[in-house]
PDB file of N, CA and C in Angstrom:
ATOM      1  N   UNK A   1       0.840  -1.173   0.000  1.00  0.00           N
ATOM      2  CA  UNK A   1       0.000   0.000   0.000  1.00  0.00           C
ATOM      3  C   UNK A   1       0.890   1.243   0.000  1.00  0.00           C
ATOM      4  N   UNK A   2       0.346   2.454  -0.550  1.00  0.00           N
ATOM      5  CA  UNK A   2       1.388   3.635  -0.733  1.00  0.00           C
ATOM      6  C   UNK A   2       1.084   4.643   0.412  1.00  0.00           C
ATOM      7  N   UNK A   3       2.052   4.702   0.882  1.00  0.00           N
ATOM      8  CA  UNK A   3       2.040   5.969   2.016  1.00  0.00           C
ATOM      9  C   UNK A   3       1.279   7.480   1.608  1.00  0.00           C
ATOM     10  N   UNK A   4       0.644   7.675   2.661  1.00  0.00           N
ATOM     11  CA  UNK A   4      -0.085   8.938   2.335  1.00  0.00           C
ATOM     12  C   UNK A   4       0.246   9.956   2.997  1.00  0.00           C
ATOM     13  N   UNK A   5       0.823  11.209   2.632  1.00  0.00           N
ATOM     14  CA  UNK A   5       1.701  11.994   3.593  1.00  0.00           C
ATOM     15  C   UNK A   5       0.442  12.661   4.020  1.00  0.00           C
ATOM     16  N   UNK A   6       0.390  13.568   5.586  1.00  0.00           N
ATOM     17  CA  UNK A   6      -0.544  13.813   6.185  1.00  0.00           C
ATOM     18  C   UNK A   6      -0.640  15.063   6.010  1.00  0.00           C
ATOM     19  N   UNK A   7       0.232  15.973   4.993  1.00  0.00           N
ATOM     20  CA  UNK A   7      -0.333  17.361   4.751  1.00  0.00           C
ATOM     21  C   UNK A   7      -0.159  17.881   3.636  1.00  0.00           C
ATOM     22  N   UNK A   8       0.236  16.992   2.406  1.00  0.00           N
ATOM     23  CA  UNK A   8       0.429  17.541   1.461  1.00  0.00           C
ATOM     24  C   UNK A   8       0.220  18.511   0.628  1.00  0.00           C
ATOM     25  N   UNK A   9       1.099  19.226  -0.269  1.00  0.00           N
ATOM     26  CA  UNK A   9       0.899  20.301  -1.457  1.00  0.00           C
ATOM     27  C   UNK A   9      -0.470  19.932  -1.892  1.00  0.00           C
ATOM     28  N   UNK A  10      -1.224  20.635  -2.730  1.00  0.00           N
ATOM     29  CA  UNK A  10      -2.485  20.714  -3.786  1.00  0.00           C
ATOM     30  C   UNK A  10      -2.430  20.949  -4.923  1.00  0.00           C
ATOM     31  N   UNK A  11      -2.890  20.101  -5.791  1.00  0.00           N
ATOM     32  CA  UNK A  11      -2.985  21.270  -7.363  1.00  0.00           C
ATOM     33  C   UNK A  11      -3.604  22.341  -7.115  1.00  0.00           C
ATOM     34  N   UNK A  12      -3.836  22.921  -8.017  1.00  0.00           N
ATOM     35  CA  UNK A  12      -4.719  24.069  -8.234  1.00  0.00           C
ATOM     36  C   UNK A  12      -6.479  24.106  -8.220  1.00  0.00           C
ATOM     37  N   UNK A  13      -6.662  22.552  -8.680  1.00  0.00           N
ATOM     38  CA  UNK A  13      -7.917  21.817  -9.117  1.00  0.00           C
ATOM     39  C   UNK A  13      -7.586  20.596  -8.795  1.00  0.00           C
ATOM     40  N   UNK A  14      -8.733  19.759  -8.212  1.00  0.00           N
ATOM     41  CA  UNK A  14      -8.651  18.832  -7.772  1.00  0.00           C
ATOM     42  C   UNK A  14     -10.003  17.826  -8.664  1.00  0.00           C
ATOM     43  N   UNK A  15      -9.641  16.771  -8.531  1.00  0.00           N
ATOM     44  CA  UNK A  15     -10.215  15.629  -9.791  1.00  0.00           C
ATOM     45  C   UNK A  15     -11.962  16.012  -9.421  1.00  0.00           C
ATOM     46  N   UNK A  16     -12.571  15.633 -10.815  1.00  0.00           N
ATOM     47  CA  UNK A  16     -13.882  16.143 -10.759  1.00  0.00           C
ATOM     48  C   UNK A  16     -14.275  14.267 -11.518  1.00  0.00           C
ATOM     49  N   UNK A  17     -13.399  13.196 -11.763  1.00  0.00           N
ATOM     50  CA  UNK A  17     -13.604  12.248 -11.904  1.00  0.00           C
ATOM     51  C   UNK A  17     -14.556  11.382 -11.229  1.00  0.00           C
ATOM     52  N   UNK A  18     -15.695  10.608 -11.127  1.00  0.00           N
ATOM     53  CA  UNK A  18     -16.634   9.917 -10.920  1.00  0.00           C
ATOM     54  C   UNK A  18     -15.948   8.374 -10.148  1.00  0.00           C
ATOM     55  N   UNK A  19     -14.642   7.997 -10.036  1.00  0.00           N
ATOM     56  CA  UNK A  19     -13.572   7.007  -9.647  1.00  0.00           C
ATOM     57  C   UNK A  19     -12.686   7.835  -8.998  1.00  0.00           C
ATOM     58  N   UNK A  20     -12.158   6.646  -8.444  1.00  0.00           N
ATOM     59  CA  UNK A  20     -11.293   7.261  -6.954  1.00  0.00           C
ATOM     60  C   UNK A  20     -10.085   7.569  -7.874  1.00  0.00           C
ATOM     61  N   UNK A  21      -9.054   8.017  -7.588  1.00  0.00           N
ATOM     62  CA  UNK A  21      -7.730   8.698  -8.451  1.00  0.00           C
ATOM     63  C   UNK A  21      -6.800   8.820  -7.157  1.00  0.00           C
ATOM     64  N   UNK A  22      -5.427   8.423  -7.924  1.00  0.00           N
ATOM     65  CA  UNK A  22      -4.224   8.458  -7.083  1.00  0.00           C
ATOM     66  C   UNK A  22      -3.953   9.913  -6.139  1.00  0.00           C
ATOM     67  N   UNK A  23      -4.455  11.040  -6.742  1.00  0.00           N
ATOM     68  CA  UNK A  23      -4.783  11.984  -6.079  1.00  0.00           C
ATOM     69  C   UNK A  23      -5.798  12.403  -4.540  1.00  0.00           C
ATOM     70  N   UNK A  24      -6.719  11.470  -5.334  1.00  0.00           N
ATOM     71  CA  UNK A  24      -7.867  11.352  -3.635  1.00  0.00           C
ATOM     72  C   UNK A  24      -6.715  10.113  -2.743  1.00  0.00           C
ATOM     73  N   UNK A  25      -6.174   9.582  -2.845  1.00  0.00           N
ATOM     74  CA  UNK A  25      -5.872   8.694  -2.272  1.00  0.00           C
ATOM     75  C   UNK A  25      -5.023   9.524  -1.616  1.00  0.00           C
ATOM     76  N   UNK A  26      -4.158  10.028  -2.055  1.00  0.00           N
ATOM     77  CA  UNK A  26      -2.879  11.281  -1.383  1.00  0.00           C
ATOM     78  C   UNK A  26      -3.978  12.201  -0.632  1.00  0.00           C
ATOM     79  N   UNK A  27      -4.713  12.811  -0.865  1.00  0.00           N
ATOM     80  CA  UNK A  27      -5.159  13.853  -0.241  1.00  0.00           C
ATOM     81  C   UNK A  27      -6.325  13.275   0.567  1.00  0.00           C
ATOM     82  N   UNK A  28      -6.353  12.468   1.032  1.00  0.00           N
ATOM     83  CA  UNK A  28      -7.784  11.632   1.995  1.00  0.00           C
ATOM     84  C   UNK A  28      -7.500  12.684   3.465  1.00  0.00           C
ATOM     85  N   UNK A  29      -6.775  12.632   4.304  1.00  0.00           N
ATOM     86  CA  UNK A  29      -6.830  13.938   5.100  1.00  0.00           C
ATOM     87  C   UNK A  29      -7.084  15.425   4.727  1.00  0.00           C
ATOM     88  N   UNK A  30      -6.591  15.528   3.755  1.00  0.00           N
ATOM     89  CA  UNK A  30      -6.880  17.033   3.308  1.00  0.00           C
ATOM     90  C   UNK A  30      -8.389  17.308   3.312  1.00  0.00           C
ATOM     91  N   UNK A  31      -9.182  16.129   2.358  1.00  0.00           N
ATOM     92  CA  UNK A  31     -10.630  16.282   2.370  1.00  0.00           C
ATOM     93  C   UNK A  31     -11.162  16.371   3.705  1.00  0.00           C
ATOM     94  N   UNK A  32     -10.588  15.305   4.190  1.00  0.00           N
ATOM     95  CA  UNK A  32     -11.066  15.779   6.162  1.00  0.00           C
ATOM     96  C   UNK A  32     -10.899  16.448   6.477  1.00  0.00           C
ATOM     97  N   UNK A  33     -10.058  17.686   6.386  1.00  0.00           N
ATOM     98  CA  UNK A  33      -9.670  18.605   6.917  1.00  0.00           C
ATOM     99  C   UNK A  33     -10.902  19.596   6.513  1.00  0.00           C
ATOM    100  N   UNK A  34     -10.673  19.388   4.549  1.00  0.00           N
ATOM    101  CA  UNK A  34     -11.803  20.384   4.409  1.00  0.00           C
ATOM    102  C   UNK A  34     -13.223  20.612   4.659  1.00  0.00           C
ATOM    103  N   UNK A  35     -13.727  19.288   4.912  1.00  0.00           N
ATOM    104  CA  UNK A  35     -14.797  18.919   5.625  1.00  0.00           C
ATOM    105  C   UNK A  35     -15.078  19.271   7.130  1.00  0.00           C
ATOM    106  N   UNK A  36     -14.387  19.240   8.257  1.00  0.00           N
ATOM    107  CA  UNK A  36     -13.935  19.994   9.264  1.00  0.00           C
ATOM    108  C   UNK A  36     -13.834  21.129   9.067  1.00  0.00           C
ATOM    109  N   UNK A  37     -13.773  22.374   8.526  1.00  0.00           N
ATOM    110  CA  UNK A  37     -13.286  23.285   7.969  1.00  0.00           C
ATOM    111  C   UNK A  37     -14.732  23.725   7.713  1.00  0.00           C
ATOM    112  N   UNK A  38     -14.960  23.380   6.937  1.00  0.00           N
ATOM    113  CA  UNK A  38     -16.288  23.657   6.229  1.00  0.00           C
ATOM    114  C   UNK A  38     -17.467  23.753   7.860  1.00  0.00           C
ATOM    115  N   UNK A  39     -17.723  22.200   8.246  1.00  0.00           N
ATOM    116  CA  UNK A  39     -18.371  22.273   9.483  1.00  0.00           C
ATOM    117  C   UNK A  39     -18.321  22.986  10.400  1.00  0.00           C
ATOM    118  N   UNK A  40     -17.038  23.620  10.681  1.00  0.00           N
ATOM    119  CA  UNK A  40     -17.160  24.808  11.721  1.00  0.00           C
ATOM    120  C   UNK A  40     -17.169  26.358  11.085  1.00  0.00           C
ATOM    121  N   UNK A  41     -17.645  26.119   9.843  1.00  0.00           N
ATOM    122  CA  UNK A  41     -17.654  27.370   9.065  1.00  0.00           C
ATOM    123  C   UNK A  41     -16.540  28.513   9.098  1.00  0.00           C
ATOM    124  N   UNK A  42     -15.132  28.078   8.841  1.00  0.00           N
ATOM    125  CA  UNK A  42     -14.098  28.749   8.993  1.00  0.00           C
ATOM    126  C   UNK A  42     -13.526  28.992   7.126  1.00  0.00           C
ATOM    127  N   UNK A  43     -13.287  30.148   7.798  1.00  0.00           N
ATOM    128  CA  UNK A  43     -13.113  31.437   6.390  1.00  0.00           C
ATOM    129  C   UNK A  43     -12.017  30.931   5.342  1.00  0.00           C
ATOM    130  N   UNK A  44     -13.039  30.769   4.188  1.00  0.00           N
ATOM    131  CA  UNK A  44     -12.088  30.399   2.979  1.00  0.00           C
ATOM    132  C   UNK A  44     -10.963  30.595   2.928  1.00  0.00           C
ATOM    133  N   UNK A  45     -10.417  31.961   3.195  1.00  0.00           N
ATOM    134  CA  UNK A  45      -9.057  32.422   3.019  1.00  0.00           C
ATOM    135  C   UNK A  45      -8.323  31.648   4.237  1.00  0.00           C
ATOM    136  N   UNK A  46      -8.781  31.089   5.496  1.00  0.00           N
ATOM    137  CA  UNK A  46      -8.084  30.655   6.012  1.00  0.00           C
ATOM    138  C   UNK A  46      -7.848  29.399   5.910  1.00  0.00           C
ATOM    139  N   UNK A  47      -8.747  28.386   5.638  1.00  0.00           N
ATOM    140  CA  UNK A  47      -8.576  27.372   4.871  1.00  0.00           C
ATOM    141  C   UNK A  47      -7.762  27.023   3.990  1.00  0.00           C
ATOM    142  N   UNK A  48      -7.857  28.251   2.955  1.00  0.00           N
ATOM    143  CA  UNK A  48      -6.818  27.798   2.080  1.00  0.00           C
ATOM    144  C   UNK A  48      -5.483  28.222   2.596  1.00  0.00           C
ATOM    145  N   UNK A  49      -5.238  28.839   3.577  1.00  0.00           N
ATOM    146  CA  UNK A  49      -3.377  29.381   3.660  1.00  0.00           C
ATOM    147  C   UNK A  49      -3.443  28.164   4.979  1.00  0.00           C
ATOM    148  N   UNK A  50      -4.099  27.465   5.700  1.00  0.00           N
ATOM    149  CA  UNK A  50      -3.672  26.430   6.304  1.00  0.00           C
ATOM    150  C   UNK A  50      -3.394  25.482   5.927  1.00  0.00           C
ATOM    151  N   UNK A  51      -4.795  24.876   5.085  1.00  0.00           N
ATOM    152  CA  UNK A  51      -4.832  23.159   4.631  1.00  0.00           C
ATOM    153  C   UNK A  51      -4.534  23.319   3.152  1.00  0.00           C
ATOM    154  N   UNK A  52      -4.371  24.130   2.372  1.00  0.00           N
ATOM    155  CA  UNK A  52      -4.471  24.154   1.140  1.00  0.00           C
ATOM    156  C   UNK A  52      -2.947  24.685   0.841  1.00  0.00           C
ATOM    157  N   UNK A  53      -2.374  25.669   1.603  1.00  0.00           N
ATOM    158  CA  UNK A  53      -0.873  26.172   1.567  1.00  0.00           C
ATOM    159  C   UNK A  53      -0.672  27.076   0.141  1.00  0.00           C
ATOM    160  N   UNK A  54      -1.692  27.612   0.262  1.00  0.00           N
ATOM    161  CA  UNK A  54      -1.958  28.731  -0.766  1.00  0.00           C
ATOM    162  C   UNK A  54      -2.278  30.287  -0.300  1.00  0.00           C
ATOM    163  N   UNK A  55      -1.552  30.971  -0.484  1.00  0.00           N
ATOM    164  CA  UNK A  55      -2.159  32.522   0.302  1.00  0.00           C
ATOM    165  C   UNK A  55      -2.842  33.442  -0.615  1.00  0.00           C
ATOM    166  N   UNK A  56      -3.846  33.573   0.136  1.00  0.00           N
ATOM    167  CA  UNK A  56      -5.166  34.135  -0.497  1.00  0.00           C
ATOM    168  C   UNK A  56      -5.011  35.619  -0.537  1.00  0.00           C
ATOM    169  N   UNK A  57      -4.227  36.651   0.137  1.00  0.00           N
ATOM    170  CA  UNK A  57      -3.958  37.599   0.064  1.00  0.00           C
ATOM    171  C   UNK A  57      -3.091  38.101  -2.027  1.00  0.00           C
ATOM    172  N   UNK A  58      -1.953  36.468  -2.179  1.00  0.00           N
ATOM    173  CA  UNK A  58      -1.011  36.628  -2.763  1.00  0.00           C
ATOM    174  C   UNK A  58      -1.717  36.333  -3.838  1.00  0.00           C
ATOM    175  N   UNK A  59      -2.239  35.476  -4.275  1.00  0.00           N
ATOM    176  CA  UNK A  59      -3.155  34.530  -5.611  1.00  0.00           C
ATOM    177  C   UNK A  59      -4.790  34.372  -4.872  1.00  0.00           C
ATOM    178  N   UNK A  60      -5.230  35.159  -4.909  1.00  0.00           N
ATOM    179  CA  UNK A  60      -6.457  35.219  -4.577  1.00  0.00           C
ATOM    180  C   UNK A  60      -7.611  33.932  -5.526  1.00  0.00           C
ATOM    181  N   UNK A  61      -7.570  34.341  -6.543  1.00  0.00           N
ATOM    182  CA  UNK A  61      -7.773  33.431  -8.078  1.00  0.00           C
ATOM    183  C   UNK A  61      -7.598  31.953  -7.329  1.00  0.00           C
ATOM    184  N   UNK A  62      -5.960  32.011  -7.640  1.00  0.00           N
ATOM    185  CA  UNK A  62      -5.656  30.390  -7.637  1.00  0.00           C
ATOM    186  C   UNK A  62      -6.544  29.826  -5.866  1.00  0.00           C
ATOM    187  N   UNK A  63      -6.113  30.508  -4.805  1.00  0.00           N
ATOM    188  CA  UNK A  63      -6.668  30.318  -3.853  1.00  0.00           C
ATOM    189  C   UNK A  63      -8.642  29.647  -3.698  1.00  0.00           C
ATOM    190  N   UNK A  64      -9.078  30.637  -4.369  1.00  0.00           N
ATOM    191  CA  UNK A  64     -10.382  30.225  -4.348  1.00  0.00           C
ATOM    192  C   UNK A  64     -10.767  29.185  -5.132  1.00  0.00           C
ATOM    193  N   UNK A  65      -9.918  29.225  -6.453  1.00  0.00           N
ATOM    194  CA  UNK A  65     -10.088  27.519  -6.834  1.00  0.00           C
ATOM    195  C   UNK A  65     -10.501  26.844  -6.288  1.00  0.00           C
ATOM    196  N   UNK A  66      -8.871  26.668  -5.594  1.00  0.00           N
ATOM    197  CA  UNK A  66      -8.554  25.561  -4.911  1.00  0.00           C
ATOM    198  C   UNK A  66      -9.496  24.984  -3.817  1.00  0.00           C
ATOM    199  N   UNK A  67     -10.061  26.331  -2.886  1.00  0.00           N
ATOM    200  CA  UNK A  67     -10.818  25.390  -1.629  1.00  0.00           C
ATOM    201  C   UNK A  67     -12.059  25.308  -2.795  1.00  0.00           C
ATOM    202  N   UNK A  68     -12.485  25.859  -3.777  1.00  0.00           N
ATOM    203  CA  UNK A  68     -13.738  25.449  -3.604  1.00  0.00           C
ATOM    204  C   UNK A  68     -14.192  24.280  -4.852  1.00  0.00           C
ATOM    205  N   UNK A  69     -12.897  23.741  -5.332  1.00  0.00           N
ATOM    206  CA  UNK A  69     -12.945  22.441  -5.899  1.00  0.00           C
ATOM    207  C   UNK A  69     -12.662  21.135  -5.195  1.00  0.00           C
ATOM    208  N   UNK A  70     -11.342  21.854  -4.223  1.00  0.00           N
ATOM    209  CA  UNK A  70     -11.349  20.788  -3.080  1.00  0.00           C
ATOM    210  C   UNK A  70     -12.360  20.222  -2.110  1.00  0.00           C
ATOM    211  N   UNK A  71     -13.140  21.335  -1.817  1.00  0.00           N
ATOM    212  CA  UNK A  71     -14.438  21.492  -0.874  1.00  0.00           C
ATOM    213  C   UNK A  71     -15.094  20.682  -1.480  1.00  0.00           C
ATOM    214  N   UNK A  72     -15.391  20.629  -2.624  1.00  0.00           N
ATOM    215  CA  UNK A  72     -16.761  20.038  -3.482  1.00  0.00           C
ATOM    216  C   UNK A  72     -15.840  18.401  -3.552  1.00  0.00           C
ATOM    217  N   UNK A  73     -14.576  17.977  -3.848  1.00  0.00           N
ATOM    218  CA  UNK A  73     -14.115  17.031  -3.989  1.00  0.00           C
ATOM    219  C   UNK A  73     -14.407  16.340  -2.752  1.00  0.00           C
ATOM    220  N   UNK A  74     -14.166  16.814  -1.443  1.00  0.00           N
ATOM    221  CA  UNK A  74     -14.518  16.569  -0.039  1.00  0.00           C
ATOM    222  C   UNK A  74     -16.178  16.080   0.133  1.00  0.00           C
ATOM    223  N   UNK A  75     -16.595  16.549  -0.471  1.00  0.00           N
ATOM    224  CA  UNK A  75     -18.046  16.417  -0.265  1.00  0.00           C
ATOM    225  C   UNK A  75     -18.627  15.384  -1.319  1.00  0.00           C
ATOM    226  N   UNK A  76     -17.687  15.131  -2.162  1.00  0.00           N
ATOM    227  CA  UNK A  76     -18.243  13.971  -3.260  1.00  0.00           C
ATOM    228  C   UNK A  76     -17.456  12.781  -2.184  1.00  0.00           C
ATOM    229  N   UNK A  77     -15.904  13.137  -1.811  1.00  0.00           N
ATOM    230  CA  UNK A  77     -15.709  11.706  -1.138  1.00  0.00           C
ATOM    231  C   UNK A  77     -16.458  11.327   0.305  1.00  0.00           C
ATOM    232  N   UNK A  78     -17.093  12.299   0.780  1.00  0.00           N
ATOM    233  CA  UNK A  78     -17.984  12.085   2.202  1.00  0.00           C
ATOM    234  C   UNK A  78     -19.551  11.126   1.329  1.00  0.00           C
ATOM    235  N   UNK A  79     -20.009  11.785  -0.014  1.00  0.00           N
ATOM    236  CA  UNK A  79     -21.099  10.778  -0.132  1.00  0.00           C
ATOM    237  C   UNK A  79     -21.166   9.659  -0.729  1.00  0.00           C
ATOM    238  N   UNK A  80     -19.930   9.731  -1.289  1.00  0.00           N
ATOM    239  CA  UNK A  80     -19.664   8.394  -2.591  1.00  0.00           C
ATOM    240  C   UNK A  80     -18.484   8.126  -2.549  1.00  0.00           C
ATOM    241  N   UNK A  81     -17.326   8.901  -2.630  1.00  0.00           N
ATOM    242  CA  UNK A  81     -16.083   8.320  -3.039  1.00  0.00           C
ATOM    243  C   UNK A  81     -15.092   7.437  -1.605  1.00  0.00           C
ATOM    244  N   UNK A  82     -15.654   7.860  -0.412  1.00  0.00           N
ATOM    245  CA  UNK A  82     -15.361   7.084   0.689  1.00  0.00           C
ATOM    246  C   UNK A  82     -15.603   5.395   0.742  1.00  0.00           C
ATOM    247  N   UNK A  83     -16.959   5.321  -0.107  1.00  0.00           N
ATOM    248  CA  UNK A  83     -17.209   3.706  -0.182  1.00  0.00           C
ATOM    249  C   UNK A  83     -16.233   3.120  -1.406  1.00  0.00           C
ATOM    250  N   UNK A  84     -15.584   3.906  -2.318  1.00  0.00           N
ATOM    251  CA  UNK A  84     -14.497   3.318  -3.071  1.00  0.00           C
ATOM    252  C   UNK A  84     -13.427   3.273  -2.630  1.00  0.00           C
ATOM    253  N   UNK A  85     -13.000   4.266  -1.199  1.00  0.00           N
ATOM    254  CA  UNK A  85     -11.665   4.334  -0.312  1.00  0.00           C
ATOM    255  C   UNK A  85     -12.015   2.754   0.464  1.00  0.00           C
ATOM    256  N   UNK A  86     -12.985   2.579   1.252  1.00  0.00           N
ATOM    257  CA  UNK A  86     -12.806   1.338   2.319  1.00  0.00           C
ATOM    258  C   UNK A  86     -12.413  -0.064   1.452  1.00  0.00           C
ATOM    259  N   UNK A  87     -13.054  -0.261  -0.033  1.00  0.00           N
ATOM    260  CA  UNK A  87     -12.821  -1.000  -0.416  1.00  0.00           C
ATOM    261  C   UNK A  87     -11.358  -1.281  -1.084  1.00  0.00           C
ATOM    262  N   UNK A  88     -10.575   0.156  -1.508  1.00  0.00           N
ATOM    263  CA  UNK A  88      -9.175   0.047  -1.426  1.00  0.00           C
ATOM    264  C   UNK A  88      -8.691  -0.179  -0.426  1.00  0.00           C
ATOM    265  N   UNK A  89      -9.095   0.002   0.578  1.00  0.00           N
ATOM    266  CA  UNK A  89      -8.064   0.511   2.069  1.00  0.00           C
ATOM    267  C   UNK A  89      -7.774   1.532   2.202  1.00  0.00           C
ATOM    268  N   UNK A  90      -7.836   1.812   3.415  1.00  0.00           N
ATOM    269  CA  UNK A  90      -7.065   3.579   3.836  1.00  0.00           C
ATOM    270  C   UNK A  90      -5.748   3.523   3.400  1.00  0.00           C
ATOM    271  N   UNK A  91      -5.293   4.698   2.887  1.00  0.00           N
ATOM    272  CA  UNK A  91      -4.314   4.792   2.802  1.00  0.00           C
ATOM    273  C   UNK A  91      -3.245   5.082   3.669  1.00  0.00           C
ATOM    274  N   UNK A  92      -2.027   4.423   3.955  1.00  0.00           N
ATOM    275  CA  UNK A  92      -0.902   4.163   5.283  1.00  0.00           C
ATOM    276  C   UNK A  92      -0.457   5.535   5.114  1.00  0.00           C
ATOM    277  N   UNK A  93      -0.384   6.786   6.539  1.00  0.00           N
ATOM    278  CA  UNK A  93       0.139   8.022   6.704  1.00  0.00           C
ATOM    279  C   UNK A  93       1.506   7.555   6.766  1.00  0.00           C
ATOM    280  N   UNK A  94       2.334   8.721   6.160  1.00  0.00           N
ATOM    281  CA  UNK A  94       4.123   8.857   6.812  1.00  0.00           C
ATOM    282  C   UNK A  94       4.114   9.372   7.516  1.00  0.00           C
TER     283      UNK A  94
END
């Protein structure tokens, strides 16, 4: 199984694919995060310069992408793409 680092970089855009992708597999905390994030209703811009490691002051653009493709990616793997994670396995943190 491939190690999943527990805070990794982001693209810019995150998979809008209907199947799980080597990408959700790397970023399975991140979505938790953004999901957490989301639930306590904490501010885009901070989201993204924490969990996303993008500063929203600097790339505003790229910033908002990012949480709000990630966000939506988070929310496809909370209703669907989680039952294609258990059947891979979680992925092992470094």
């Amino acid at each position: 199984m491939r190690e999943t680092p527990l805070d990794p970089d982001v693209a810019d855009k995150a998979p809008e694919d209907d199947i799980l992708t080597p990408y959700d597999h790397e970023h399975a905390v991140t979505y938790l995060r953004m999901l957490d994030a989301y639930a306590d209703d904490a501010d885009w811009r901070e989201v993204a310069r924490i969990v996303l490691h993008i500063d929203p002051a600097r790339e505003p653009n790229r910033a908002k992408q990012a949480y709000e493709t990630h966000l939506a990616r988070a929310m496809w793997m909370g209703n669907h793409g989680y039952k294609l994670l258990l059947q891979c396995g979680w992925p092992a943190s470094k």
